[in-house]
Protein backbone atom coordinates (compact mmCIF):
# COMPACT_ATOMS: atom_id res chain seq x y z
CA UNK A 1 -14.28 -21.57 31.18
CA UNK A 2 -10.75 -21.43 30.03
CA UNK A 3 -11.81 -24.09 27.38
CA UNK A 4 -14.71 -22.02 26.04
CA UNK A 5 -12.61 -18.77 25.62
CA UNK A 6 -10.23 -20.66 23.70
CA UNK A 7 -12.59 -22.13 21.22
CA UNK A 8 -14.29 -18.75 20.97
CA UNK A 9 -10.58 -17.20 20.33
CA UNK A 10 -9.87 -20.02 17.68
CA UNK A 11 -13.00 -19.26 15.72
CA UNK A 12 -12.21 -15.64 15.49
CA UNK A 13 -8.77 -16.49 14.60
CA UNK A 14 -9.84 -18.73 12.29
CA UNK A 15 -12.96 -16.35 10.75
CA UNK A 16 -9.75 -13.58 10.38
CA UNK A 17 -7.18 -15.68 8.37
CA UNK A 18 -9.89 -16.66 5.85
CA UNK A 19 -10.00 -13.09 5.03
CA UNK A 20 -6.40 -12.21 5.24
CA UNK A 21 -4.09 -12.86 2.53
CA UNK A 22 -0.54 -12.01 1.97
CA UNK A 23 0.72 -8.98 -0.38
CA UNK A 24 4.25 -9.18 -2.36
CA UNK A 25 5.10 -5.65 -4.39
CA UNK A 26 5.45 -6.39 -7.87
CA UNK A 27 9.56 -6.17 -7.52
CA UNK A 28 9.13 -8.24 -4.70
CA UNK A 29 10.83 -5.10 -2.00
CA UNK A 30 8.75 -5.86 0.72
CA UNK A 31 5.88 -7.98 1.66
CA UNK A 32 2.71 -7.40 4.26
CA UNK A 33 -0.78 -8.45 4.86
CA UNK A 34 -3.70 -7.45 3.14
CA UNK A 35 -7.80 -8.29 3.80
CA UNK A 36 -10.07 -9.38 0.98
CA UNK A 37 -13.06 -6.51 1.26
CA UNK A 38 -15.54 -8.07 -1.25
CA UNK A 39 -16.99 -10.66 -3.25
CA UNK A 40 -15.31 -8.83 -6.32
CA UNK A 41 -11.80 -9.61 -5.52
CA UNK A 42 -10.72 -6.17 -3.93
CA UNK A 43 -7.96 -6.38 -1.83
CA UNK A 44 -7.01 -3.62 0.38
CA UNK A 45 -3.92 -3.02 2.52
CA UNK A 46 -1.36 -0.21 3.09
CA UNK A 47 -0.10 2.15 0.49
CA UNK A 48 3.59 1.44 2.34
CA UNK A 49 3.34 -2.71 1.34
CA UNK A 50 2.55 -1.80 -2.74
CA UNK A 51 4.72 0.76 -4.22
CA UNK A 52 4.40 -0.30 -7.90
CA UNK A 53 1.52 -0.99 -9.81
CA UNK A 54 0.68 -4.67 -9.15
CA UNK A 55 1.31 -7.35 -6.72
CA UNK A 56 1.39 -10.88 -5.93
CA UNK A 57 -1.15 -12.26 -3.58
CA UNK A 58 -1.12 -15.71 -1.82
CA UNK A 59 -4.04 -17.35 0.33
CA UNK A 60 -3.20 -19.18 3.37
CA UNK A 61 -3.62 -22.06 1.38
CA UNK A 62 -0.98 -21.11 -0.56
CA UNK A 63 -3.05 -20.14 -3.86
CA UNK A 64 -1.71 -16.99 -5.53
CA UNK A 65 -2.67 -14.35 -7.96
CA UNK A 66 -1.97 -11.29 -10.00
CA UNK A 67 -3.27 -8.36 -8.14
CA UNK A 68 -3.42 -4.82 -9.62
CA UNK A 69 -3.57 -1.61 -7.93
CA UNK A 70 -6.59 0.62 -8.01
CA UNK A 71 -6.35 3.28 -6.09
CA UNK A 72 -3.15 4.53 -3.67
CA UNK A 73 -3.10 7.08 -0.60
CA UNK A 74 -0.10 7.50 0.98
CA UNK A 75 -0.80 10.10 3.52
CA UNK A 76 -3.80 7.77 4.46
CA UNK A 77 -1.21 4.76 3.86
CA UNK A 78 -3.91 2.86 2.09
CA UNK A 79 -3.94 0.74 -1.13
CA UNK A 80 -6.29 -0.87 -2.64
CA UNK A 81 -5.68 -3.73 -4.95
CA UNK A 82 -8.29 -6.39 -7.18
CA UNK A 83 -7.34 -9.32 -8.60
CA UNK A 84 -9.19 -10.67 -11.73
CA UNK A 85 -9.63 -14.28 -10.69
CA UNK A 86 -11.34 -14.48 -6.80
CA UNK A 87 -9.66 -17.76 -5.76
CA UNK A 88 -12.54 -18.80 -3.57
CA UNK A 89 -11.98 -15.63 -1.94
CA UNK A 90 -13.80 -14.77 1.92
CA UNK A 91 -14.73 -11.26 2.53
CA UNK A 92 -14.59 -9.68 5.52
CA UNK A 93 -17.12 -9.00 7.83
CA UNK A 94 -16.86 -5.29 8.43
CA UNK A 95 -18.24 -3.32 11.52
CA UNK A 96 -19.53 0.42 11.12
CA UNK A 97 -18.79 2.07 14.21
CA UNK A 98 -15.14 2.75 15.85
CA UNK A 99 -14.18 0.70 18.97
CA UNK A 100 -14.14 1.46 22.37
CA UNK A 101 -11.11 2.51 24.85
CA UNK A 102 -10.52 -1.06 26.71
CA UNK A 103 -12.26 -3.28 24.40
CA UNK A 104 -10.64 -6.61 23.40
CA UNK A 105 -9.35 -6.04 19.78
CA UNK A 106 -7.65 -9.04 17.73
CA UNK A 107 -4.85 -8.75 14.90
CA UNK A 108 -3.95 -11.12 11.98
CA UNK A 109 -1.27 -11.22 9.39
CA UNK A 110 2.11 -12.31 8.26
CA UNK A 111 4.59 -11.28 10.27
CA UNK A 112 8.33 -12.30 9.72
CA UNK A 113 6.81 -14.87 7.13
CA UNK A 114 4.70 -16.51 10.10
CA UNK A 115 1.35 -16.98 7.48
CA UNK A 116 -1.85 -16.63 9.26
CA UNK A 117 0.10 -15.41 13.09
CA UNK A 118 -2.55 -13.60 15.49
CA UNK A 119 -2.32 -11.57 18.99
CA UNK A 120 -4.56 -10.04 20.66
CA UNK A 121 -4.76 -6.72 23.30
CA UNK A 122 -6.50 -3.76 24.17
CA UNK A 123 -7.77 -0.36 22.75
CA UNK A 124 -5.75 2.62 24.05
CA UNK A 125 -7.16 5.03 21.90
CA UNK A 126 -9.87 5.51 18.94
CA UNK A 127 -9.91 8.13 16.99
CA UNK A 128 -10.69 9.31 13.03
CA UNK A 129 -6.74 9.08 12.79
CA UNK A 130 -6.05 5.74 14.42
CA UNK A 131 -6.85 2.96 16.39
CA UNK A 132 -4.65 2.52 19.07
CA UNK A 133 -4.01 -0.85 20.39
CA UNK A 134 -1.59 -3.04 22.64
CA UNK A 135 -1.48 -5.91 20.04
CA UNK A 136 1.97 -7.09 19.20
CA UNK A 137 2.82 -6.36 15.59
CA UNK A 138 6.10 -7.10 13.71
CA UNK A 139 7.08 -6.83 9.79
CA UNK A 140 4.13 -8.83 8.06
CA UNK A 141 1.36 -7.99 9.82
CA UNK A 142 1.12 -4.09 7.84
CA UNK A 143 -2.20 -4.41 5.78
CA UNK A 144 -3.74 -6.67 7.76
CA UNK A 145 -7.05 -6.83 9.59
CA UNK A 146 -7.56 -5.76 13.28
CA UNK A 147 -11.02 -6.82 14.51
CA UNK A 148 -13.23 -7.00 17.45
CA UNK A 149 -14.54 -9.86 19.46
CA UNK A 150 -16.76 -10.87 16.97
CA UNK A 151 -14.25 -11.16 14.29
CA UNK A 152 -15.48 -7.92 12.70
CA UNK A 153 -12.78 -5.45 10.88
CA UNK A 154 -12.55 -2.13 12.56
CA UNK A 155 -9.53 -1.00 10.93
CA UNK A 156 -5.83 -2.40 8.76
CA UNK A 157 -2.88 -2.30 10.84
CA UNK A 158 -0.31 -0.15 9.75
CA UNK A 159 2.42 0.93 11.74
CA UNK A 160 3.69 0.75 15.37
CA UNK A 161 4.70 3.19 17.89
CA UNK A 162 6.00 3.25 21.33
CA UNK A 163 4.86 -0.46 21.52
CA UNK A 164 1.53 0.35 20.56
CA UNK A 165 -0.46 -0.85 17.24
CA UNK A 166 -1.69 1.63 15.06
CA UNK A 167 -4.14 0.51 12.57
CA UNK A 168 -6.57 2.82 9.94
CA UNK A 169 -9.87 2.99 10.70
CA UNK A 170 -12.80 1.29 9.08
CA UNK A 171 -14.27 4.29 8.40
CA UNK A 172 -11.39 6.09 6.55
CA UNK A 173 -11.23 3.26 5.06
CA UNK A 174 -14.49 3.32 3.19
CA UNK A 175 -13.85 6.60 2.83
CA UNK A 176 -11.04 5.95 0.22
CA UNK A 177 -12.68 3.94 -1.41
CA UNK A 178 -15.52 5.99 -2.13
CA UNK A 179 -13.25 8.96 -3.30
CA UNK A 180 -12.34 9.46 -6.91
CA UNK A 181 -9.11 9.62 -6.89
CA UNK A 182 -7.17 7.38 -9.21
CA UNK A 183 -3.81 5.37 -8.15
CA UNK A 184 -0.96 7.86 -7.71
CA UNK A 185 1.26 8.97 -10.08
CA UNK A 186 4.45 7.12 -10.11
CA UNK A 187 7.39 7.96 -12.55
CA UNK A 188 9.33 4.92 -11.95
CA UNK A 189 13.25 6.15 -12.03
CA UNK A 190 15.81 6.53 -9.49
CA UNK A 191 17.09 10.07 -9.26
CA UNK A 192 20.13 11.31 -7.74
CA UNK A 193 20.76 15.32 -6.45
CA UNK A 194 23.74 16.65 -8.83
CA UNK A 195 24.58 19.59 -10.41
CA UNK A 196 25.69 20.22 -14.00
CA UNK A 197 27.50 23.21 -16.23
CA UNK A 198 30.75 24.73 -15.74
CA UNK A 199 32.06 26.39 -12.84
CA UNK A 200 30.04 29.35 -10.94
CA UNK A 201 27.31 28.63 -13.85
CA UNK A 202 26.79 25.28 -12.56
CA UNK A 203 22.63 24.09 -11.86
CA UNK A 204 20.99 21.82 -9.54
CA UNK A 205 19.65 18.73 -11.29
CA UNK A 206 18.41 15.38 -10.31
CA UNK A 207 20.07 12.28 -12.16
CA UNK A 208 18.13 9.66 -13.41
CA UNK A 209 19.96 6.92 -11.93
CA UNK A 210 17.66 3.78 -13.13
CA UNK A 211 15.12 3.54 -15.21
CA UNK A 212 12.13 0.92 -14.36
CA UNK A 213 11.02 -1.25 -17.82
CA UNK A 214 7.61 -0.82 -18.26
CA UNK A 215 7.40 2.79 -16.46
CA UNK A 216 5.89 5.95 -17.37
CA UNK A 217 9.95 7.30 -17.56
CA UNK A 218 10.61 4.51 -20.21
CA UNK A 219 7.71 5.10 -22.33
CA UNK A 220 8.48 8.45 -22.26
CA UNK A 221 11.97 8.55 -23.63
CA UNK A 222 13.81 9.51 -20.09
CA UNK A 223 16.82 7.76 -20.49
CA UNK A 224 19.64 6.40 -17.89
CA UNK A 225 22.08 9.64 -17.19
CA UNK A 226 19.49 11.93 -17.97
CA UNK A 227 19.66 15.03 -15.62
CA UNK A 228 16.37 16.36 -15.15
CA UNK A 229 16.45 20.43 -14.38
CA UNK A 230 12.81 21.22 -13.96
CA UNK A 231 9.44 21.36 -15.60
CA UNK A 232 10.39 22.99 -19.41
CA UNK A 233 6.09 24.93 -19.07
CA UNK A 234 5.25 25.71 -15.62
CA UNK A 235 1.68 25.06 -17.13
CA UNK A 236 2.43 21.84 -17.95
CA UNK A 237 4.17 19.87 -15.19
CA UNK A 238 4.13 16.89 -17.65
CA UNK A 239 7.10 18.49 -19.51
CA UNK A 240 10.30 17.99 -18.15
CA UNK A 241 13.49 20.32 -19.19
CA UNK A 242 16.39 17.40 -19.31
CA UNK A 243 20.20 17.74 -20.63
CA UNK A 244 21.21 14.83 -22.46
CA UNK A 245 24.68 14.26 -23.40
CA UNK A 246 25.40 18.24 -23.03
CA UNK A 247 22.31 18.99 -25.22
CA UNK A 248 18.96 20.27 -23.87
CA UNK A 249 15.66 18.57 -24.95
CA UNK A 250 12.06 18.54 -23.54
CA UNK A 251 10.39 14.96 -22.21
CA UNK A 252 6.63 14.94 -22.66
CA UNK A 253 5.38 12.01 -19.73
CA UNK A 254 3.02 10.10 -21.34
CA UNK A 255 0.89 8.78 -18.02
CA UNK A 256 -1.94 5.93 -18.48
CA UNK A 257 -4.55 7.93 -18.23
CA UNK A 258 -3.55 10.57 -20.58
CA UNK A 259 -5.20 10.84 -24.52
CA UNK A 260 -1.64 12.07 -25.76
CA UNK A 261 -0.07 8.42 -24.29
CA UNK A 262 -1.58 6.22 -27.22
């Protein structure tokens, strides 16, 4: 018996890793787990693992690829990346409904640069928020896929507390995806709180402390030193009221997706 549930726990752990992959943000920060969701090359894992615009991703047989992001929800902590060349890619096999309190739930990712680690455990709780699980998680695993007995994905892993595993549900998942919103709007500076003019006359401001290359803030013309005091039309939040050098100007952001940003 022992020798049967072991086999049958190797072929799910082996069914999960071919659809697991791991994610590195674009300025290499942090790294996680994400699990391939098509055919097409779409990658999804948590909004917290890909804060910039693309991302590395690596098979477990150590193939990697350019990934770009598509669509970003942080509140849902969800991102979903696609990378233009599949690598021999293996979807996931999804399942439709939510799992039950006390049923056996399995987890698979990267954690602490272990490629391809998996535990297993229980549902505590499943809701339209979460899936609550006692499956050990550690740095790594964020992104990837928690599944059922069958080796079917019933939600990405995302966080723990109190011990417990909290991973996004299927559902909201495919939810997400289905939604039109486009990848969030990222600046790409580091500001600092100050505050600028003389004495009693003196503003809050935020610094621009770094500038990313590439970013909507360098195409725009915010430059390094910059303090930003507000939004110059408050019909326009794209227009930024910024002192440079002791002399007021207006920024214009010129996002992707905007005509004006030729």
């Amino acid at each position: 018996m022992t020798t049967e549930l072991d086999a049958a726990f190797g072929a799910i752990a082996a069914k999960l890793r071919a659809s697991t992959v791991r994610v590195v943000d674009e300025r290499e920060r942090g790294a996680g787990s994400g699990i391939v969701w098509n055919a097409d090359g779409l990658i999804l894992t948590n909004a917290h693992v890909v804060r910039g615009s693309s991302a590395t991703i690596e098979t477990g047989a150590g193939k990697t690829a350019r990934a770009r992001l598509v669509a970003r929800d942080a509140q849902r902590d969800l991102a979903a990346l696609r990378v233009g060349d599949a690598m021999g890619l293996v979807p996931a096999d999804l399942r439709e409904g939510a799992p039950s309190v006390g049923e056996l739930v399995v987890a698979a990712g990267n954690p602490l640069g272990f490629v391809g680690a998996v535990s297993a455990g229980l549902v505590h709780r499943s809701s339209a928020r979460w899936v609550v699980a006692d499956v050990r998680l550690a740095p790594g695993n964020s992104g990837g896929p928690l599944a059922d007995a069958s080796g079917r994905v019933v939600g990405i892993n995302s966080m723990v507390a109190r011990g417990l595993a909290l991973a996004v549900p299927t559902a909201t998942v495919v939810s997400f995806l289905g939604s039109p919103a486009r990848p969030e709007r990222r600046l790409g500076v580091a500001l600092v709180p100050t505050a600028i003019g003389p004495g009693p006359r003196r503003v809050a401001a935020l610094l621009v402390a770094s500038v990313e290359p590439g970013s909507v803030a360098e195409r725009s013309g915010l430059a390094l030193g910059d303090a930003i005091l507000g939004s110059a039309d408050p019909r326009r939040q794209s227009v930024l009221d910024v002192v440079r050098a002791g002399r007021r100007l207006t920024v214009t952001l010129r996002w992707p997706e905007d005509s004006r940003a030729a």
